[in-house]
N, C-alpha and C. Protein backbone atom coordinates (compact mmCIF):
# COMPACT_ATOMS: atom_id res chain seq x y z
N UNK A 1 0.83 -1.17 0.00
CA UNK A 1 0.00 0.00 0.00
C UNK A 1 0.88 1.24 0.00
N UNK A 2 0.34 2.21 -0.57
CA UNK A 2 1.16 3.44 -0.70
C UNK A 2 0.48 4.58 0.66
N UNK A 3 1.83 5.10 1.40
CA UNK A 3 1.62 5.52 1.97
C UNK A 3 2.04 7.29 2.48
N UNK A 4 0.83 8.62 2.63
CA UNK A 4 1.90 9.45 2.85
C UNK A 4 1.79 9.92 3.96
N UNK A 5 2.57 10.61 5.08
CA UNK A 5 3.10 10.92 6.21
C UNK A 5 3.33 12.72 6.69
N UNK A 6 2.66 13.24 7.18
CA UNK A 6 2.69 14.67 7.59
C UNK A 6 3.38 14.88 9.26
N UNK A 7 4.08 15.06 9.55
CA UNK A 7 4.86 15.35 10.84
C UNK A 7 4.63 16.99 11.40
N UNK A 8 4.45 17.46 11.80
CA UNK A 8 4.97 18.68 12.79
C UNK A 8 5.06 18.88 13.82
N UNK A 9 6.16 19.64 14.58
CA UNK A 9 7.03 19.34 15.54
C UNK A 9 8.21 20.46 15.92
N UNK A 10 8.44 20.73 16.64
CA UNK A 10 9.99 21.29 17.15
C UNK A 10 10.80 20.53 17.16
N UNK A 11 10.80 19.14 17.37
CA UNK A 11 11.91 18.26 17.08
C UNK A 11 12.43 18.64 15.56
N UNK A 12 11.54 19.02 14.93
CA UNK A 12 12.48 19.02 13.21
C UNK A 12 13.29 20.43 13.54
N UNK A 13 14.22 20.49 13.00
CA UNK A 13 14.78 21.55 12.45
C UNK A 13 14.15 22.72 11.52
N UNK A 14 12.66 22.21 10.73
CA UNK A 14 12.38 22.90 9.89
C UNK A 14 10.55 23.44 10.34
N UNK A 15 10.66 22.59 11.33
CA UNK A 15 9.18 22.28 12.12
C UNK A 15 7.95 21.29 11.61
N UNK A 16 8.67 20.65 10.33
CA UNK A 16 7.65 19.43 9.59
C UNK A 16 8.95 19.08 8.56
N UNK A 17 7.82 17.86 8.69
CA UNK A 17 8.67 16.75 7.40
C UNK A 17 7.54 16.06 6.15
N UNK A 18 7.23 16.29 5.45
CA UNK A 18 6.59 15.08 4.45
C UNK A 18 7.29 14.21 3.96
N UNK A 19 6.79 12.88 3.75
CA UNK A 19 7.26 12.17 3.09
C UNK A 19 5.81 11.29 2.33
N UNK A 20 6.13 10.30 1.52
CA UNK A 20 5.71 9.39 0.96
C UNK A 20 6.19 8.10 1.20
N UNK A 21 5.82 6.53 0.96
CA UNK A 21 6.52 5.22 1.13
C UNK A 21 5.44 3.92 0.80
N UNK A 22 5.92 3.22 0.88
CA UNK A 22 5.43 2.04 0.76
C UNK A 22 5.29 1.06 1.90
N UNK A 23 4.07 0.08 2.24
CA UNK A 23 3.97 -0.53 2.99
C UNK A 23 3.59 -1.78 2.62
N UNK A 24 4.44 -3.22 2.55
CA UNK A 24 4.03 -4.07 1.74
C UNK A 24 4.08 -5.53 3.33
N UNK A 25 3.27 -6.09 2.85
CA UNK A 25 3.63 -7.55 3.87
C UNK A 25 2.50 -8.97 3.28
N UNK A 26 3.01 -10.02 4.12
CA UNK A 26 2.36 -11.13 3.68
C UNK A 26 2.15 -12.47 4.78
N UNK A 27 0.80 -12.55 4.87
CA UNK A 27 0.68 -13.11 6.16
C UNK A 27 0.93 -14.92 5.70
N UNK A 28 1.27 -15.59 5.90
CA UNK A 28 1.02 -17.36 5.57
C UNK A 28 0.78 -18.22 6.44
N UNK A 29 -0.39 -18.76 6.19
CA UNK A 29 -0.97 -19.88 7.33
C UNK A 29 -0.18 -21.34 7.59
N UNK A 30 0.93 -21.18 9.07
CA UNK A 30 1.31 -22.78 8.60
C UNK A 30 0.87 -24.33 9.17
N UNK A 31 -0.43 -23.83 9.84
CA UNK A 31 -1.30 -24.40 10.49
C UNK A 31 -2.49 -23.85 10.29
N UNK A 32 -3.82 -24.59 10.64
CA UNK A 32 -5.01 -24.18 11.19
C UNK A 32 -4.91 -22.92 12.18
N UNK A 33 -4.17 -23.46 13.57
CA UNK A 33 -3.70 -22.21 14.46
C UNK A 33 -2.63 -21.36 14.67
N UNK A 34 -1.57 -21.40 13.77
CA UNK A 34 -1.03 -20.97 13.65
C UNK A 34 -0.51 -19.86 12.07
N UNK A 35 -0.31 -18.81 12.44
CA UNK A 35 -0.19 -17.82 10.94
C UNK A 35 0.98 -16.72 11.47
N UNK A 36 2.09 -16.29 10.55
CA UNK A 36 3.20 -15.66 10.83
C UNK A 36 2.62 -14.56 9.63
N UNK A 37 2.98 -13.35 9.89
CA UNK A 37 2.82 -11.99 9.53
C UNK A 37 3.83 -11.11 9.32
N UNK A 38 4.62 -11.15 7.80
CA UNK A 38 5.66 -10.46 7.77
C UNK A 38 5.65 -9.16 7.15
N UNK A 39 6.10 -7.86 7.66
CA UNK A 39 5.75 -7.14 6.65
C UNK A 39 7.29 -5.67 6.85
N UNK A 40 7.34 -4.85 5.71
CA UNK A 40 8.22 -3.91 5.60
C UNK A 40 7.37 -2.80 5.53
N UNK A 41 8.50 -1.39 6.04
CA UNK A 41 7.61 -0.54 5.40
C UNK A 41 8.95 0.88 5.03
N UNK A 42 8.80 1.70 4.36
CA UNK A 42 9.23 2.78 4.08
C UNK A 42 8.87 3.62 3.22
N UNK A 43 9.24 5.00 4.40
CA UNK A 43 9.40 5.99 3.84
C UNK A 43 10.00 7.00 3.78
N UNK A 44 10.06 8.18 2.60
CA UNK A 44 10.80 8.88 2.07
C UNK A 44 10.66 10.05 2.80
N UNK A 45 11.52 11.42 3.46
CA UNK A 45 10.24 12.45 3.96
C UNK A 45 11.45 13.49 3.16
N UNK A 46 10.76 14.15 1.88
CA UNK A 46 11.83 14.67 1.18
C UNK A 46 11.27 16.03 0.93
N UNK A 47 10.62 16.34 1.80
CA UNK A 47 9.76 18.33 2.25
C UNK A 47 10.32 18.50 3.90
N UNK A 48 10.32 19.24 4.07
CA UNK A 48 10.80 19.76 5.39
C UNK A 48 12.18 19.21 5.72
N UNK A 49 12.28 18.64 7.08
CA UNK A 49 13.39 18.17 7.06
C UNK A 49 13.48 16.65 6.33
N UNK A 50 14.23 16.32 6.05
CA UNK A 50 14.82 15.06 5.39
C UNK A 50 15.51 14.03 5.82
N UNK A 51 15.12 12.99 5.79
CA UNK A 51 15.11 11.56 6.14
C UNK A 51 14.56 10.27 5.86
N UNK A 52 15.04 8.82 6.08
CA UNK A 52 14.05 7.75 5.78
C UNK A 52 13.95 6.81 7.05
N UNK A 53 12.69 6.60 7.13
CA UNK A 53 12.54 6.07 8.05
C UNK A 53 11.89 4.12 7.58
N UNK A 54 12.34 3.25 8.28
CA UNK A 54 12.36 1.80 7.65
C UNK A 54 11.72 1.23 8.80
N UNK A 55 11.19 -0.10 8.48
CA UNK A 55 10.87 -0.66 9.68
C UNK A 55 10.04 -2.17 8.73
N UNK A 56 10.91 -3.06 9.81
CA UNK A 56 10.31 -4.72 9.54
C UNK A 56 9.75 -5.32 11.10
N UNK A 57 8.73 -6.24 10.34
CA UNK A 57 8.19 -6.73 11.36
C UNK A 57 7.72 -8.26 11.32
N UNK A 58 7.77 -9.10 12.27
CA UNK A 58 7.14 -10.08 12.05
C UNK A 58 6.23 -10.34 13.59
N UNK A 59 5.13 -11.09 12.92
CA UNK A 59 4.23 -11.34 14.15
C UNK A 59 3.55 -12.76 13.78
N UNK A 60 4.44 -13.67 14.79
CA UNK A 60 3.35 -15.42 14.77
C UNK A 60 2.06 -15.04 15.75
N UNK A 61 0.73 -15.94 15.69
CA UNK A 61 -0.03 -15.61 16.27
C UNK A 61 -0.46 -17.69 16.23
N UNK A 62 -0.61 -17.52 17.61
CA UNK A 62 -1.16 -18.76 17.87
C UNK A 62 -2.20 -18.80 18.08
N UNK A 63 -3.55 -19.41 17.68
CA UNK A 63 -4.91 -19.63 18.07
C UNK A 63 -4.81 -21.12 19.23
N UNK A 64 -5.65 -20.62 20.92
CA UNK A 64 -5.23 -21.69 21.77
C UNK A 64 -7.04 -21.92 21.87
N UNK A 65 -7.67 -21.33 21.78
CA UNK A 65 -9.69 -22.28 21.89
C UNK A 65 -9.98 -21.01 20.81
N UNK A 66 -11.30 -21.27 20.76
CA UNK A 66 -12.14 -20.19 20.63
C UNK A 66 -11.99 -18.84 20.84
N UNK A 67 -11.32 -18.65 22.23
CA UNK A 67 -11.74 -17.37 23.15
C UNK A 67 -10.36 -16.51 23.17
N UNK A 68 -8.88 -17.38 22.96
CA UNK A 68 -7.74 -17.11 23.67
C UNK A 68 -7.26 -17.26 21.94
N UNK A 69 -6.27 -15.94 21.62
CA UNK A 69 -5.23 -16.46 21.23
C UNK A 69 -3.56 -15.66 21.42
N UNK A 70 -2.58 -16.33 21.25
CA UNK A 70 -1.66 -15.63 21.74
C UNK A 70 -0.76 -15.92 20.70
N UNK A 71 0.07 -14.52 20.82
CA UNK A 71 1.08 -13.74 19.90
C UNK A 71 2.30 -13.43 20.36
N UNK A 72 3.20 -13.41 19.34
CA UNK A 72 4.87 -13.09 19.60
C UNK A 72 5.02 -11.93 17.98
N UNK A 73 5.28 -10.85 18.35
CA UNK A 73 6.14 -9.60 17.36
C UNK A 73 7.29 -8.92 17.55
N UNK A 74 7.79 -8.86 16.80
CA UNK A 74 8.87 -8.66 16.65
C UNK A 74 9.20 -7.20 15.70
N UNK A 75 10.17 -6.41 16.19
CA UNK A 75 10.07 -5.62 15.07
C UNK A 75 11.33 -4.60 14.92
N UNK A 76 11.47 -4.03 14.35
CA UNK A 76 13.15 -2.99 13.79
C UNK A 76 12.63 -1.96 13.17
N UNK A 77 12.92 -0.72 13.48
CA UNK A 77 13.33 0.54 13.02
C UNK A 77 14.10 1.38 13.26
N UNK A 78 14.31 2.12 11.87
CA UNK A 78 15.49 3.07 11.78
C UNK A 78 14.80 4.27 11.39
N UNK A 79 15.31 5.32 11.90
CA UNK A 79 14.63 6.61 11.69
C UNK A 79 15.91 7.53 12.69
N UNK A 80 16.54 8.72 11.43
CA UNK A 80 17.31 9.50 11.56
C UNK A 80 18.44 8.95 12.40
N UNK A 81 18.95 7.67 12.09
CA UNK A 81 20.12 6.80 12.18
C UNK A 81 20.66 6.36 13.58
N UNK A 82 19.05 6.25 14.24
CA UNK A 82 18.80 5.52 15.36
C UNK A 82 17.87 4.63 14.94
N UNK A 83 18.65 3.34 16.10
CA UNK A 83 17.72 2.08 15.31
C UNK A 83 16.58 1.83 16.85
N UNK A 84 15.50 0.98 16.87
CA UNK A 84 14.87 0.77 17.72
C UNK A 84 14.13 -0.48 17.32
N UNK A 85 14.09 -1.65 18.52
CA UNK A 85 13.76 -2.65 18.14
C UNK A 85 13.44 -3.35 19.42
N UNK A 86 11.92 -4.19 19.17
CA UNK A 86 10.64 -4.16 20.06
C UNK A 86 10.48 -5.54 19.67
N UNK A 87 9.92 -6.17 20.97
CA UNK A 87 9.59 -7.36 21.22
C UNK A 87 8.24 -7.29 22.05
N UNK A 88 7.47 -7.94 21.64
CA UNK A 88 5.97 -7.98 22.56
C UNK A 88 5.15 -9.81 22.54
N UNK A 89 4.90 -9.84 23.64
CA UNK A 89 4.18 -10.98 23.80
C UNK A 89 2.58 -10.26 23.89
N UNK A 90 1.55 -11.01 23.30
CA UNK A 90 0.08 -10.13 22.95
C UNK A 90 -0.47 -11.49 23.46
N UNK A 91 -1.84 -11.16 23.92
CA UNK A 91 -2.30 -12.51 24.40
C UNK A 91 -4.25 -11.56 23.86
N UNK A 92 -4.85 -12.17 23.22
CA UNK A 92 -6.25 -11.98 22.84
C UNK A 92 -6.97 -12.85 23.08
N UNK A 93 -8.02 -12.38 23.97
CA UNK A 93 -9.10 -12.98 24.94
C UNK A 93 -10.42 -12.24 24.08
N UNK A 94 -11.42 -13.10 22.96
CA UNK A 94 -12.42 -12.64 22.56
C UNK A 94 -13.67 -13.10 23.35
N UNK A 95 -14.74 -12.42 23.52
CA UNK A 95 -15.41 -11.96 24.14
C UNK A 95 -16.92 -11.57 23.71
C-alpha cells in the first residue's frame, strides 16, 4: 500500500517533514492455528526536514480455543540513524 506521512514538531529543524513510502507484507498460514505476519515498510520524507525512516516486522499468532489467542512480534526501526527494536508478547481474549 502506498503511503503518505505529515509530521509537525519542534523536534524538526524545519518544524515538519513530508514524506511518501510504501507498505508491503504477507501473512502465511502454517497451520489451522497458527499464521506468521511479515511485513516492511518505508518511507521517504523529502519536504521539510529530510530523512528515511524503515521498519520490519514479524508477528506469529497462535490460536489456543475459541476465546484465547496468543502472539509473539517482533520488530526494527530506523529513523534519523537511530535504530529501535521491540519485542511484545500479545495474548487476545475474545469476548
Amino acid at each position: 500500500m502506498l503511503e503518505a506521512d505529515l509530521e509537525i514538531g519542534g523536534m524538526f529543524d524545519q518544524n515538519y517533514a513530508i514524506g511518501a513510502g510504501a507498505d508491503i507484507g504477507i501473512m502465511i498460514r502454517i497451520t489451522n492455528s497458527w499464521k506468521v505476519i511479515l511485513s516492511a515498510k518505508v518511507i521517504r520524507y523529502a519536504l521539510g526536514d529530510r530523512f528515511t525512516e524503515n521498519q520490519e516486522k514479524i508477528t506469529q499468532m497462535f490460536t489456543l480455543n475459541g476465546s484465547n489467542s496468543l502472539g509473539l512480534t517482533g520488530s526494527r526501526e530506523s529513523r534519523w540513524n537511530r535504530e529501535k527494536t521491540n519485542v511484545a508478547l500479545i495474548w487476545l481474549y475474545y469476548f
